[in-house]
Protein backbone atom coordinates (compact mmCIF):
# COMPACT_ATOMS: atom_id res chain seq x y z
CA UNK A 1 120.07 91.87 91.16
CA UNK A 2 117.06 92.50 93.81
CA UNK A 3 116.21 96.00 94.78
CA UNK A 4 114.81 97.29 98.03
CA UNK A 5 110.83 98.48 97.62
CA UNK A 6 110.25 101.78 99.34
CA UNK A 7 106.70 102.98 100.64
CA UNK A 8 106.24 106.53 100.73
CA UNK A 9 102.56 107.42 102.52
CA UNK A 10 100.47 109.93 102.37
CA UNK A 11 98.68 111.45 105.59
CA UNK A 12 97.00 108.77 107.52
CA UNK A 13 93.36 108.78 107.27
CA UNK A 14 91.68 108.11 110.47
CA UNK A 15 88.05 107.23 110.63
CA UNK A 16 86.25 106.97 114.39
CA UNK A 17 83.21 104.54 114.91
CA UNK A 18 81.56 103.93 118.11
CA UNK A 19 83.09 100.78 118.98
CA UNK A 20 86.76 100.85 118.12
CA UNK A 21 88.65 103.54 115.92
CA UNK A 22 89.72 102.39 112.68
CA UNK A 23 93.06 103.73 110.53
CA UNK A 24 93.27 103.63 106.84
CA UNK A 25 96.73 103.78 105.25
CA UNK A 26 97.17 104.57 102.16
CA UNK A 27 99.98 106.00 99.70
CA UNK A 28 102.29 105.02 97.15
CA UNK A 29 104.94 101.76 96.75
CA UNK A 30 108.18 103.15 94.79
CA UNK A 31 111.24 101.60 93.50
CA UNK A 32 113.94 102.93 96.34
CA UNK A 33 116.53 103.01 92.87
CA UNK A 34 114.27 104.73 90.41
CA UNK A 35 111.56 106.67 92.17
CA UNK A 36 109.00 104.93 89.89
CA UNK A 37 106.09 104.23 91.10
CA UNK A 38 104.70 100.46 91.56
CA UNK A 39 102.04 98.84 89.57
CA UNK A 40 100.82 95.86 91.14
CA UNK A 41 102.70 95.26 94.51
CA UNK A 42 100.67 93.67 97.20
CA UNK A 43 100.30 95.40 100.25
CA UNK A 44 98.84 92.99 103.63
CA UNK A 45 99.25 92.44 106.84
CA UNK A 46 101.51 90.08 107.89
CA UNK A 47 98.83 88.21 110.60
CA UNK A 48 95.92 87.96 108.58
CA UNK A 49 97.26 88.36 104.94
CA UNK A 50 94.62 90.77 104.35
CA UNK A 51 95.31 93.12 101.96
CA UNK A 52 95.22 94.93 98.36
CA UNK A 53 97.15 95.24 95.18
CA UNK A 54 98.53 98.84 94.46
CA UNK A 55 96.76 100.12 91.51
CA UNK A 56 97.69 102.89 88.64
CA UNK A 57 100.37 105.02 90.18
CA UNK A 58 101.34 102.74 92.82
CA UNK A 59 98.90 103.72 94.95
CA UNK A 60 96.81 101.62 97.77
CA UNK A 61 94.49 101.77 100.25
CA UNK A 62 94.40 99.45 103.19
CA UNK A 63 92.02 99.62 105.93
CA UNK A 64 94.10 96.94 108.80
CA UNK A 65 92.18 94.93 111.73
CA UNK A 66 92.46 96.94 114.98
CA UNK A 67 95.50 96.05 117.04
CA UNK A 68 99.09 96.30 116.21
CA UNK A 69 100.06 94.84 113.12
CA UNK A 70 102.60 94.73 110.29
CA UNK A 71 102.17 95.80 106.77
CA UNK A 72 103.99 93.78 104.31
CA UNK A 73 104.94 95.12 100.65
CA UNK A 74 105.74 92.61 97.78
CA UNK A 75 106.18 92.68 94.12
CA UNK A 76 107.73 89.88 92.21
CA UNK A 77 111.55 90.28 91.38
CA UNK A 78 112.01 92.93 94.73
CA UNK A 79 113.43 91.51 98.03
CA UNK A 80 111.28 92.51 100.71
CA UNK A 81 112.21 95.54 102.75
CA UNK A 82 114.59 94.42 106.38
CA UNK A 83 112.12 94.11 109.56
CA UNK A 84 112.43 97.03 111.85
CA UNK A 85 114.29 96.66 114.99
């Protein structure tokens, strides 16, 4: 049986430069069944497939090319979370 991963983040961080504002997202990937937190899921957007691994408690840290983009979670043995509409 696959289960759903759930992302659960913590206040966006927002950093300004000169040229272009940048957003880091962070927070924590957790089983939607169990509430555990998850070790190891990759976190990366979808255009670029830049990203980062969560590390002890789940957690990540992603700073994203400007623009709109999509941030895909993954973790071996989870079906990915449904697109939103």
């Amino acid at each position: 049986m696959r289960t759903t991963l759930s992302i659960s983040l913590v206040p966006l961080l927002l950093t300004m430069t000169a040229a272009a504002p940048q957003v880091t997202i962070s927070g924590y990937v957790i089983d939607a069944n169990s509430g555990e937190r998850m070790i190891g899921a990759t976190v990366y957007e979808e255009e670029s497939f830049a990203g980062t691994v969560t590390y002890s408690y789940g957690f990540f840290s992603l700073t994203p090319a400007t623009g709109r983009n999509r941030i895909v979670l993954s973790y071996l043995g989870y079906a990915p979370p449904s697109p939103p509409k």
